[in-house]
Protein backbone atom coordinates (compact mmCIF):
# COMPACT_ATOMS: atom_id res chain seq x y z
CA UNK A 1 -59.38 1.98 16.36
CA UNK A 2 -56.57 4.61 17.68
CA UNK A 3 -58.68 7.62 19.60
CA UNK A 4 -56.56 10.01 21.58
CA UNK A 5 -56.48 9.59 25.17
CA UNK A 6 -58.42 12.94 25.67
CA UNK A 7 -61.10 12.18 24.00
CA UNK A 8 -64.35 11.56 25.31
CA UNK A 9 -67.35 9.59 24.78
CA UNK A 10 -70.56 8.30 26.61
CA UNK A 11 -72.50 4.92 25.80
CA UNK A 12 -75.90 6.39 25.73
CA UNK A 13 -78.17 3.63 24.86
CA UNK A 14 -77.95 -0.29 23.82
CA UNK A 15 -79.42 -2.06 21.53
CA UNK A 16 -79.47 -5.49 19.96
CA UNK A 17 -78.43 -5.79 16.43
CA UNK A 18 -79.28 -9.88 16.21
CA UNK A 19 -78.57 -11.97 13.45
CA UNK A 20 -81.56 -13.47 12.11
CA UNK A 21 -80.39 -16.78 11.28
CA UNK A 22 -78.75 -17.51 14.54
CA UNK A 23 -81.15 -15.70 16.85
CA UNK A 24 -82.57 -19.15 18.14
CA UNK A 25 -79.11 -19.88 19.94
CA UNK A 26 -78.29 -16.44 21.56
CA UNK A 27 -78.96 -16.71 25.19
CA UNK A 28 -77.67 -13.38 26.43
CA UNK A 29 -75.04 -10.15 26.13
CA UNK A 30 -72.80 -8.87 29.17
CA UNK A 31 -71.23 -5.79 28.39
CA UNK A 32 -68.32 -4.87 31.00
CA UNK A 33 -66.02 -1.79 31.03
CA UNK A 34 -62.93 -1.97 32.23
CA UNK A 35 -60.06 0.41 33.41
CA UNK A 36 -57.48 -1.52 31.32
CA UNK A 37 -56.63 -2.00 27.98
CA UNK A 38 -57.75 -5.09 26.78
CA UNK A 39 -55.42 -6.88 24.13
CA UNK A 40 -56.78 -7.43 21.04
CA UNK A 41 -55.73 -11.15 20.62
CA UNK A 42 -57.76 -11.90 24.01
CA UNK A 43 -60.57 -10.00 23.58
CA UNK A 44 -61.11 -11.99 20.47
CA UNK A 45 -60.73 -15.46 22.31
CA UNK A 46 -63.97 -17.79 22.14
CA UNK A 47 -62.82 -19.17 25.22
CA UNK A 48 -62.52 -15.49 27.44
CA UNK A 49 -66.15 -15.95 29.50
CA UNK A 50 -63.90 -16.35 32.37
CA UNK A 51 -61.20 -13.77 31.63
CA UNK A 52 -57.57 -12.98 33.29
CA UNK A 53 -58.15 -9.34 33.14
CA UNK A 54 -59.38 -8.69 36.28
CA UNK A 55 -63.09 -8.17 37.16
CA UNK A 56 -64.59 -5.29 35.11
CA UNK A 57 -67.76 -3.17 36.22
CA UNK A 58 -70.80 -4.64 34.68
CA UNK A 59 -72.61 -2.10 32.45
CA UNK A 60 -75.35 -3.80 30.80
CA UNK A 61 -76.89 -6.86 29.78
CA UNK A 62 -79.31 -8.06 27.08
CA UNK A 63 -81.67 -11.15 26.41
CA UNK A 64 -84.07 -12.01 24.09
CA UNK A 65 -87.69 -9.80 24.39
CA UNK A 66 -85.69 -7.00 25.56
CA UNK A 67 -85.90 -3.72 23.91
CA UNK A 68 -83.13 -1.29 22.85
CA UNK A 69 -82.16 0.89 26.20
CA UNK A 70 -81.64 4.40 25.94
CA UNK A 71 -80.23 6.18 29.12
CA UNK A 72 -81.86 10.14 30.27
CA UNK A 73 -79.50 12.98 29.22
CA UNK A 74 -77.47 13.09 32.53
CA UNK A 75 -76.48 9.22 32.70
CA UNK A 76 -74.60 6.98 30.64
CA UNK A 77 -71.38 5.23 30.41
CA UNK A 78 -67.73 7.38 30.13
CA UNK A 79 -65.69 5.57 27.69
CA UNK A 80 -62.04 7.06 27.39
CA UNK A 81 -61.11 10.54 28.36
CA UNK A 82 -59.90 11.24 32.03
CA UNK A 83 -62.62 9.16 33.97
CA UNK A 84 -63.51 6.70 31.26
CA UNK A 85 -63.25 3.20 30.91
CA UNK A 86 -60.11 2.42 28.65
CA UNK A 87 -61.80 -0.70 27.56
CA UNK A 88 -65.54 -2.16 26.55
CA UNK A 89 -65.87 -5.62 26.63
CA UNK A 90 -69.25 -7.74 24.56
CA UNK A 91 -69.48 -11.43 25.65
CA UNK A 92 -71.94 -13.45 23.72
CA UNK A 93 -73.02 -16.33 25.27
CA UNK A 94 -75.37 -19.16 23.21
CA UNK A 95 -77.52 -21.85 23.80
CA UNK A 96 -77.35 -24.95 21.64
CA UNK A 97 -79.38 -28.12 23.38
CA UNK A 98 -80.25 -29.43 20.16
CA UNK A 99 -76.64 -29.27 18.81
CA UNK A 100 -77.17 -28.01 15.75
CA UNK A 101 -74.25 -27.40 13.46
CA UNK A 102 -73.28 -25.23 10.63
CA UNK A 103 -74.77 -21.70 11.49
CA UNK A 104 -71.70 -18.92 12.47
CA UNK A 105 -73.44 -15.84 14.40
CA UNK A 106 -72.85 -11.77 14.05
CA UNK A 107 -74.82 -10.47 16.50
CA UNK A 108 -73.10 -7.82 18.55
């Protein structure tokens, strides 16, 4: 998604969107905004819970029971623009003691 550098938008809320069939191995969401442009190939990588991108600022986090979060009028995240993060990064990270195999998650 190309958005002019100008722009300017606000995270104003979060809210899980969990995948029924896979809800049993989600463990938790970190959300993390950083002042960097992420790549694209990276991002993507299974393997980026301990990223090279430097250490973001930690903007929210989910686990199970928790309901959506909506923030009051005067706060929320700046995403883009002149004081925005450049970047938004989702890490999903499961739990599978029972190793069970076959199920692919979209929760986001």
């Amino acid at each position: 998604l190309k958005i002019e550098d100008s722009a300017e938008f606000h995270i104003v809320g979060v809210e899980n969107i969990g995948d029924p069939s896979t809800t049993e191995f989600v463990h938790h969401f970190i959300v993390s905004g950083f002042n960097s442009v992420l790549e694209q190939e990276g991002a993507q990588n299974s393997a980026m819970c301990n990223h090279d991108y430097g250490v973001g600022d930690h903007l929210f986090g989910w686990a199970p029971g928790q309901l959506a979060l909506s923030f009051p009028p005067v706060a929320g995240a700046p995403l883009l623009g002149k004081t925005g993060y450049r970047s938004i990064q989702l890490q999903t990270h499961f739990n599978n003691p029972l190793h069970k195999r076959g199920k692919v998650d979209s929760s986001g």
